[in-house]
PDB file of N, CA and C in Angstrom:
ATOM      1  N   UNK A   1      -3.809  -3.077 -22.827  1.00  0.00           N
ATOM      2  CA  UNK A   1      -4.880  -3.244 -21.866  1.00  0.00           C
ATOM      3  C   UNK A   1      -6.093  -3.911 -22.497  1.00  0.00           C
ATOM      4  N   UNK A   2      -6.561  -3.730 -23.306  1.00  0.00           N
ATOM      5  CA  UNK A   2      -7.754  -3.956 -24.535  1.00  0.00           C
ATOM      6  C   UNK A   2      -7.481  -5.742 -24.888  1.00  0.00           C
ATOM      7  N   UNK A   3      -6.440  -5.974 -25.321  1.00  0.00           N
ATOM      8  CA  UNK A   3      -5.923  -7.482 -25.501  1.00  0.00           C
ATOM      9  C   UNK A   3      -5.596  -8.054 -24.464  1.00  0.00           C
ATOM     10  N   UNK A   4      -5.075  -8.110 -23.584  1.00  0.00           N
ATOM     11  CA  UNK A   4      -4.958  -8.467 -22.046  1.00  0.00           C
ATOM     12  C   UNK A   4      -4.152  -9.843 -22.407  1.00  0.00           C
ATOM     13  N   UNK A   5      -2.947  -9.583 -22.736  1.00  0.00           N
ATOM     14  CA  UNK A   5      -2.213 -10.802 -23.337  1.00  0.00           C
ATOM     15  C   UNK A   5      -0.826 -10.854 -22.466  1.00  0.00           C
ATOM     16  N   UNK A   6      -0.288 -11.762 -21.924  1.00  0.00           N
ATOM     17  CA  UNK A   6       0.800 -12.213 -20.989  1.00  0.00           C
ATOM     18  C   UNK A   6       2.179 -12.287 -21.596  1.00  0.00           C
ATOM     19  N   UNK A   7       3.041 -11.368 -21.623  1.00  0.00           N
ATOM     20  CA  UNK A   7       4.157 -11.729 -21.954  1.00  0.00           C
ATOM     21  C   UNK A   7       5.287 -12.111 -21.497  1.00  0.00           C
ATOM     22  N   UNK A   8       5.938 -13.597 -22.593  1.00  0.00           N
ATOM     23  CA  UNK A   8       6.706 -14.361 -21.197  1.00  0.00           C
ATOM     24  C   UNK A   8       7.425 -13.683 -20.608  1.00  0.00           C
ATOM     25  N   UNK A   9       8.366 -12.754 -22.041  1.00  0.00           N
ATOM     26  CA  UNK A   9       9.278 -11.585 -21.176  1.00  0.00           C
ATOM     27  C   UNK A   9       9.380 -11.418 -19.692  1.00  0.00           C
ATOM     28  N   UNK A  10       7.710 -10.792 -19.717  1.00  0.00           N
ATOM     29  CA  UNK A  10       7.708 -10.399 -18.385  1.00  0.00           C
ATOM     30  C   UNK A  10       7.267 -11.205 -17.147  1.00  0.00           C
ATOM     31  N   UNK A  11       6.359 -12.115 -17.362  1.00  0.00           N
ATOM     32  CA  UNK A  11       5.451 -12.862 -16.671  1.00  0.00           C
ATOM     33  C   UNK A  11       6.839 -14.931 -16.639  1.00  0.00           C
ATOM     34  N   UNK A  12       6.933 -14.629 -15.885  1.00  0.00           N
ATOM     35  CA  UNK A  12       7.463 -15.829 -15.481  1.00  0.00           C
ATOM     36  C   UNK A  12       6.566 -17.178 -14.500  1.00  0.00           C
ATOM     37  N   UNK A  13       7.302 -18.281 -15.064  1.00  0.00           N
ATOM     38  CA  UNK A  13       6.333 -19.648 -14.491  1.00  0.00           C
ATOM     39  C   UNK A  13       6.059 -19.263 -13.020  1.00  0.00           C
ATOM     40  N   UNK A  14       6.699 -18.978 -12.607  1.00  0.00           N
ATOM     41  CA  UNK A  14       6.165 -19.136 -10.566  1.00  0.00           C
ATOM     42  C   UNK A  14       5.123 -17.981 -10.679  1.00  0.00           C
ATOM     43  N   UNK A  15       5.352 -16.644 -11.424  1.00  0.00           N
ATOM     44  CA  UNK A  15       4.315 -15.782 -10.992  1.00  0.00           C
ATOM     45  C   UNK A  15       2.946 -16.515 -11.589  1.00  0.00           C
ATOM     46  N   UNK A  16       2.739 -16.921 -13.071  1.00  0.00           N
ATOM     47  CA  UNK A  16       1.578 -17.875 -13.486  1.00  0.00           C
ATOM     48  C   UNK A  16       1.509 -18.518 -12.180  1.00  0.00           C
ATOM     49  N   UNK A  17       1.810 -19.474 -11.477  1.00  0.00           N
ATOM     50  CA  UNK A  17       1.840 -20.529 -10.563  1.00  0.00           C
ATOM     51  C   UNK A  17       0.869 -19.868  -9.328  1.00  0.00           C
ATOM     52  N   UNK A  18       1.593 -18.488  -9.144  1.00  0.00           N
ATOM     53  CA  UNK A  18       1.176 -17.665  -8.262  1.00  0.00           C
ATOM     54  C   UNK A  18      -0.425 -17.190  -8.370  1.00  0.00           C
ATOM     55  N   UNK A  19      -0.334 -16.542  -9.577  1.00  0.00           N
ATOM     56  CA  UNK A  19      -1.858 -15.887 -10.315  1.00  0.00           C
ATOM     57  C   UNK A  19      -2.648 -16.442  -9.911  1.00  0.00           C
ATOM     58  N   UNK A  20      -2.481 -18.116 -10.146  1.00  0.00           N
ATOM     59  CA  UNK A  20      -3.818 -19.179  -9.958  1.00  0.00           C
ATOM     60  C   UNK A  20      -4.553 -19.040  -8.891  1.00  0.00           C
ATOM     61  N   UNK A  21      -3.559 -18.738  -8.095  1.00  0.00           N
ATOM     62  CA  UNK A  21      -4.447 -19.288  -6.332  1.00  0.00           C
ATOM     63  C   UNK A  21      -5.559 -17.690  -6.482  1.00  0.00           C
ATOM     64  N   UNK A  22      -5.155 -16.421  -7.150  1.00  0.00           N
ATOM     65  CA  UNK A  22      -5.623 -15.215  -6.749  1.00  0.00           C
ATOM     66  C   UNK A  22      -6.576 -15.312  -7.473  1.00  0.00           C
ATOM     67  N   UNK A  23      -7.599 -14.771  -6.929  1.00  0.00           N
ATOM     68  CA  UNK A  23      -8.935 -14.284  -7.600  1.00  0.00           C
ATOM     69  C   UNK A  23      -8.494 -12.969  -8.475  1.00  0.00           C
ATOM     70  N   UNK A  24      -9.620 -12.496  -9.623  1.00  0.00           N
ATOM     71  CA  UNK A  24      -9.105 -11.977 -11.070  1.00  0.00           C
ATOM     72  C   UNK A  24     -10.046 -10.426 -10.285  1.00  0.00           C
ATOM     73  N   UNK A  25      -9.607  -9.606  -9.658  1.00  0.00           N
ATOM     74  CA  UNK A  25     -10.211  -8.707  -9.298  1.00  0.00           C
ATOM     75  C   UNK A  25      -9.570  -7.261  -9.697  1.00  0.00           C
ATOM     76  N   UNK A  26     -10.394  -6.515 -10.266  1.00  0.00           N
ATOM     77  CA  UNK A  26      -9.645  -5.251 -10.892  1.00  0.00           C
ATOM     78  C   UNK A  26     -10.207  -4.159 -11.021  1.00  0.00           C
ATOM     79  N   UNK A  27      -9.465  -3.054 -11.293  1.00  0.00           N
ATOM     80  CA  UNK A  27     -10.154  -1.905 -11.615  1.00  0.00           C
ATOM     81  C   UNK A  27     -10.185  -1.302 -12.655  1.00  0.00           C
ATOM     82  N   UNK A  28     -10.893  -0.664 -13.798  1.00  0.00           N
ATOM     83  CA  UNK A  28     -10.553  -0.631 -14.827  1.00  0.00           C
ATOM     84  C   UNK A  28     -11.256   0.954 -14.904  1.00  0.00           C
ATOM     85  N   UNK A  29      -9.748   2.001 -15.017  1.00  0.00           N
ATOM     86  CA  UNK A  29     -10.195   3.198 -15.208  1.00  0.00           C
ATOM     87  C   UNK A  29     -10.787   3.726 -16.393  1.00  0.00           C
ATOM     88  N   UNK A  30     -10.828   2.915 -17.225  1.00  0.00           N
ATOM     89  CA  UNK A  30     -12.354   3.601 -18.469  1.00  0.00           C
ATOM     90  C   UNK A  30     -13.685   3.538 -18.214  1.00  0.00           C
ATOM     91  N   UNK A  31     -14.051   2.649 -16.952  1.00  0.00           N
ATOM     92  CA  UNK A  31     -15.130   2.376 -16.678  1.00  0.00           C
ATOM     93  C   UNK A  31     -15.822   3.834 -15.760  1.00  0.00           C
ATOM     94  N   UNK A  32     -14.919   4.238 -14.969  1.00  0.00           N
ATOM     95  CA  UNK A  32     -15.203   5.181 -13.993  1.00  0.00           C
ATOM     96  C   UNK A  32     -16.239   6.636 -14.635  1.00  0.00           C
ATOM     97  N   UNK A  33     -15.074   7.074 -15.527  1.00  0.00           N
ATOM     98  CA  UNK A  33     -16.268   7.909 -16.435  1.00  0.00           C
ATOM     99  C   UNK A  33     -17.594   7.874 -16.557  1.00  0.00           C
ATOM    100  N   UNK A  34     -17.673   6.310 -16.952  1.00  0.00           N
ATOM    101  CA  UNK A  34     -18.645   5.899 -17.510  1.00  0.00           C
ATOM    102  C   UNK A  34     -20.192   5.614 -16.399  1.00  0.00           C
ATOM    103  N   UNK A  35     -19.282   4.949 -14.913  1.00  0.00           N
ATOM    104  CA  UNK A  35     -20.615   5.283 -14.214  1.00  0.00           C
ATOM    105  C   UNK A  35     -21.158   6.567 -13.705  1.00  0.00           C
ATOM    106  N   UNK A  36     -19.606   7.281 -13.705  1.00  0.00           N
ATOM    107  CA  UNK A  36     -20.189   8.501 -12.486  1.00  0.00           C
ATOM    108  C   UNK A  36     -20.356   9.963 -13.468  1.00  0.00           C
ATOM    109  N   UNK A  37     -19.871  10.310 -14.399  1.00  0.00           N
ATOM    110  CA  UNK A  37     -19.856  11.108 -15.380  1.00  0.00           C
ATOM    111  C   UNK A  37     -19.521  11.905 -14.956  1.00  0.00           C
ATOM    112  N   UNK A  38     -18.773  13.557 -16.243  1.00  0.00           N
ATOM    113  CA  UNK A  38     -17.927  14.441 -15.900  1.00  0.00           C
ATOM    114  C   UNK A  38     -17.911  15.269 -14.533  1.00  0.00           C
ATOM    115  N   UNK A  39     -19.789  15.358 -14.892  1.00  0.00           N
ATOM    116  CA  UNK A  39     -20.176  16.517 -14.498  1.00  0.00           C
ATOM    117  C   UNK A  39     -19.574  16.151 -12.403  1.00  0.00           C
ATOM    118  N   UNK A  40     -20.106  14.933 -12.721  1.00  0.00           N
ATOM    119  CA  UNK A  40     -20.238  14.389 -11.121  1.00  0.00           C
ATOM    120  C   UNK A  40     -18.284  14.192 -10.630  1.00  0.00           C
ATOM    121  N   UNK A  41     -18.019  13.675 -11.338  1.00  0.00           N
ATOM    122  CA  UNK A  41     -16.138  13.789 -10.958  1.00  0.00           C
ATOM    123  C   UNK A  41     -15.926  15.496 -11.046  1.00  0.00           C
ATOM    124  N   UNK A  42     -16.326  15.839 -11.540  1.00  0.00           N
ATOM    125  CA  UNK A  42     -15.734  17.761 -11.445  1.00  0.00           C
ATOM    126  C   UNK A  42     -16.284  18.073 -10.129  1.00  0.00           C
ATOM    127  N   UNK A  43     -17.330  17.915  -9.807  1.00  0.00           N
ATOM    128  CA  UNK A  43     -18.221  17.988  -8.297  1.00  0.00           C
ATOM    129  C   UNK A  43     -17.154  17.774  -7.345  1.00  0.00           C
ATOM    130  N   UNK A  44     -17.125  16.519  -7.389  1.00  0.00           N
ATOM    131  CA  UNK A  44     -16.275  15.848  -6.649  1.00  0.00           C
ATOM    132  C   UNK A  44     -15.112  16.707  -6.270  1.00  0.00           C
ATOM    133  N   UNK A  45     -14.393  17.165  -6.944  1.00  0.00           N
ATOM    134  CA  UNK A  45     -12.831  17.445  -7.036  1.00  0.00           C
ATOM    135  C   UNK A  45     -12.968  19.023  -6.469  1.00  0.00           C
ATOM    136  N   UNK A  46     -14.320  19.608  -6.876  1.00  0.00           N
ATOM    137  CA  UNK A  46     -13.870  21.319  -6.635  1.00  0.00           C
ATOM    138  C   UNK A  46     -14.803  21.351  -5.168  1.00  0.00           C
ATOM    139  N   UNK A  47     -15.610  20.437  -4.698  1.00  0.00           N
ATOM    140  CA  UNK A  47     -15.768  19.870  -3.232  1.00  0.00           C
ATOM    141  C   UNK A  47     -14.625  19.690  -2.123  1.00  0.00           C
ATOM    142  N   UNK A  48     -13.993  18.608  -2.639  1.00  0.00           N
ATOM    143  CA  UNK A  48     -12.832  17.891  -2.010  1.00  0.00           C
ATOM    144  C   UNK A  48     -12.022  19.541  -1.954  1.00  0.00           C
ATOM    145  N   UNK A  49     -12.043  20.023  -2.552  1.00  0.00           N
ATOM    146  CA  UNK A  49     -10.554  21.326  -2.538  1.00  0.00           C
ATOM    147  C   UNK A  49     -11.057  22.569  -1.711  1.00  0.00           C
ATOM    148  N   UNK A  50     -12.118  22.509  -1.261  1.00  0.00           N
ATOM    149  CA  UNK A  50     -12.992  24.031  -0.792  1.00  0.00           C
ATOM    150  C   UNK A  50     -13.280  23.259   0.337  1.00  0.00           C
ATOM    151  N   UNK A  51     -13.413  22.002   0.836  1.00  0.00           N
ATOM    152  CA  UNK A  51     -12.858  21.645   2.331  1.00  0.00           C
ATOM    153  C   UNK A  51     -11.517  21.502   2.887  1.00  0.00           C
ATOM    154  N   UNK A  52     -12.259  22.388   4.038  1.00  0.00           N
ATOM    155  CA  UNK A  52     -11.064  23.056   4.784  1.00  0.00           C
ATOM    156  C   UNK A  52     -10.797  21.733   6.134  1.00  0.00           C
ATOM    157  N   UNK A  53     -11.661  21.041   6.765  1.00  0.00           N
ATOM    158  CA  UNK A  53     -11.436  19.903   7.507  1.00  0.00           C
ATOM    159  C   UNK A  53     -11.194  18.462   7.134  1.00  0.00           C
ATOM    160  N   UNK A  54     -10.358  17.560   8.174  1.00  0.00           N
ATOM    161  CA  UNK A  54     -10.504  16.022   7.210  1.00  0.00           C
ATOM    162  C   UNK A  54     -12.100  15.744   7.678  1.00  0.00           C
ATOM    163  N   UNK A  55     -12.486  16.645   8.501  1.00  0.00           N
ATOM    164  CA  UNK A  55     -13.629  15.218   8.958  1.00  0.00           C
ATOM    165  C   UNK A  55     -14.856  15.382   7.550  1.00  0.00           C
ATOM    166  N   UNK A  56     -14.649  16.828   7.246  1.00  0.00           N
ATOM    167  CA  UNK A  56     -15.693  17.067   5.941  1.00  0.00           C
ATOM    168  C   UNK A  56     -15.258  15.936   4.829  1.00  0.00           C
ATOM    169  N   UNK A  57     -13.836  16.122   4.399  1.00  0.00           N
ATOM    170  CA  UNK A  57     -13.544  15.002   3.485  1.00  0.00           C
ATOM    171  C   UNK A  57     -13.895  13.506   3.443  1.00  0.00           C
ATOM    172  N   UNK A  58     -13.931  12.940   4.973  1.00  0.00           N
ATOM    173  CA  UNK A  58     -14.197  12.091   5.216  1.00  0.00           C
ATOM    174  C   UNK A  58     -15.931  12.014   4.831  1.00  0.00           C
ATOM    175  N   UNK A  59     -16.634  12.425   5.336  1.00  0.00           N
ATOM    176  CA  UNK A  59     -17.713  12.373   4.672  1.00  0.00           C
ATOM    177  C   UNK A  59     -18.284  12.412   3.202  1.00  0.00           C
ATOM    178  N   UNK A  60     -17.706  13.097   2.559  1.00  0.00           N
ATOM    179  CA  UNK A  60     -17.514  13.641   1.233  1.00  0.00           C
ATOM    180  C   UNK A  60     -17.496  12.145   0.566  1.00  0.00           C
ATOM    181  N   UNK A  61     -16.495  11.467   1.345  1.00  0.00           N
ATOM    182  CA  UNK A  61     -15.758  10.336   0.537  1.00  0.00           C
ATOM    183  C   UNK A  61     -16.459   8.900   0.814  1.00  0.00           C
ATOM    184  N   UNK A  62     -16.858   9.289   2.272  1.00  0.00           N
ATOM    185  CA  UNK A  62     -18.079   8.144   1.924  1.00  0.00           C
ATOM    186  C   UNK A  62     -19.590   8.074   1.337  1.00  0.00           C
ATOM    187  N   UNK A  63     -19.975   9.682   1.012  1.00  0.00           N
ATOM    188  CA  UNK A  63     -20.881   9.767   0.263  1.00  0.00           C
ATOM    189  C   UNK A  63     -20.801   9.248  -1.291  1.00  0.00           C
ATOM    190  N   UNK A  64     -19.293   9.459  -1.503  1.00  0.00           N
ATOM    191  CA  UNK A  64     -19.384   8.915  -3.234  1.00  0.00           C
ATOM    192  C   UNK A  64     -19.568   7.171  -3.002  1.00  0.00           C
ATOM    193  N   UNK A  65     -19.289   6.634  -1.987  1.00  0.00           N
ATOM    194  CA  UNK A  65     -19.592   5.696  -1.991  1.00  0.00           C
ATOM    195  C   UNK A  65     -21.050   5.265  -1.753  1.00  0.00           C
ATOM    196  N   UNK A  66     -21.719   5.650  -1.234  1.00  0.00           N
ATOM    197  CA  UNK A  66     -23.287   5.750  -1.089  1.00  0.00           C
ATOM    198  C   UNK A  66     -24.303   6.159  -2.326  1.00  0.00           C
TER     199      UNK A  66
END
């Protein structure tokens, strides 16, 4: 992950061919830690589990986005 290096093995000419047209968009789970921190992902999780409705979750879930 760290080297981000293509191997032909796996990566064949049409998929390269393919890649090009796509924009390089990603998610990179070491980062996550890093904005939201422990304390706030533990929040999160013992929240999410002590609601008993979706509509609470639903809120819940667009608050982490906010």
């Amino acid at each position: 992950m760290f080297q981000a290096k293509i191997s032909p093995a796996i990566h064949t000419h049409a998929e390269a061919l393919e890649a090009e047209d796509k924009e390089g968009i990603a998610v990179v789970p070491l980062t996550i830690p890093l904005l939201a921190g422990p304390g706030a992902i533990s929040l999160v999780i013992v929240n999410a589990e002590q609601m008993i409705y979706w509509v609470d979750k639903v809120i819940l879930s667009f608050g982490a986005f906010f």
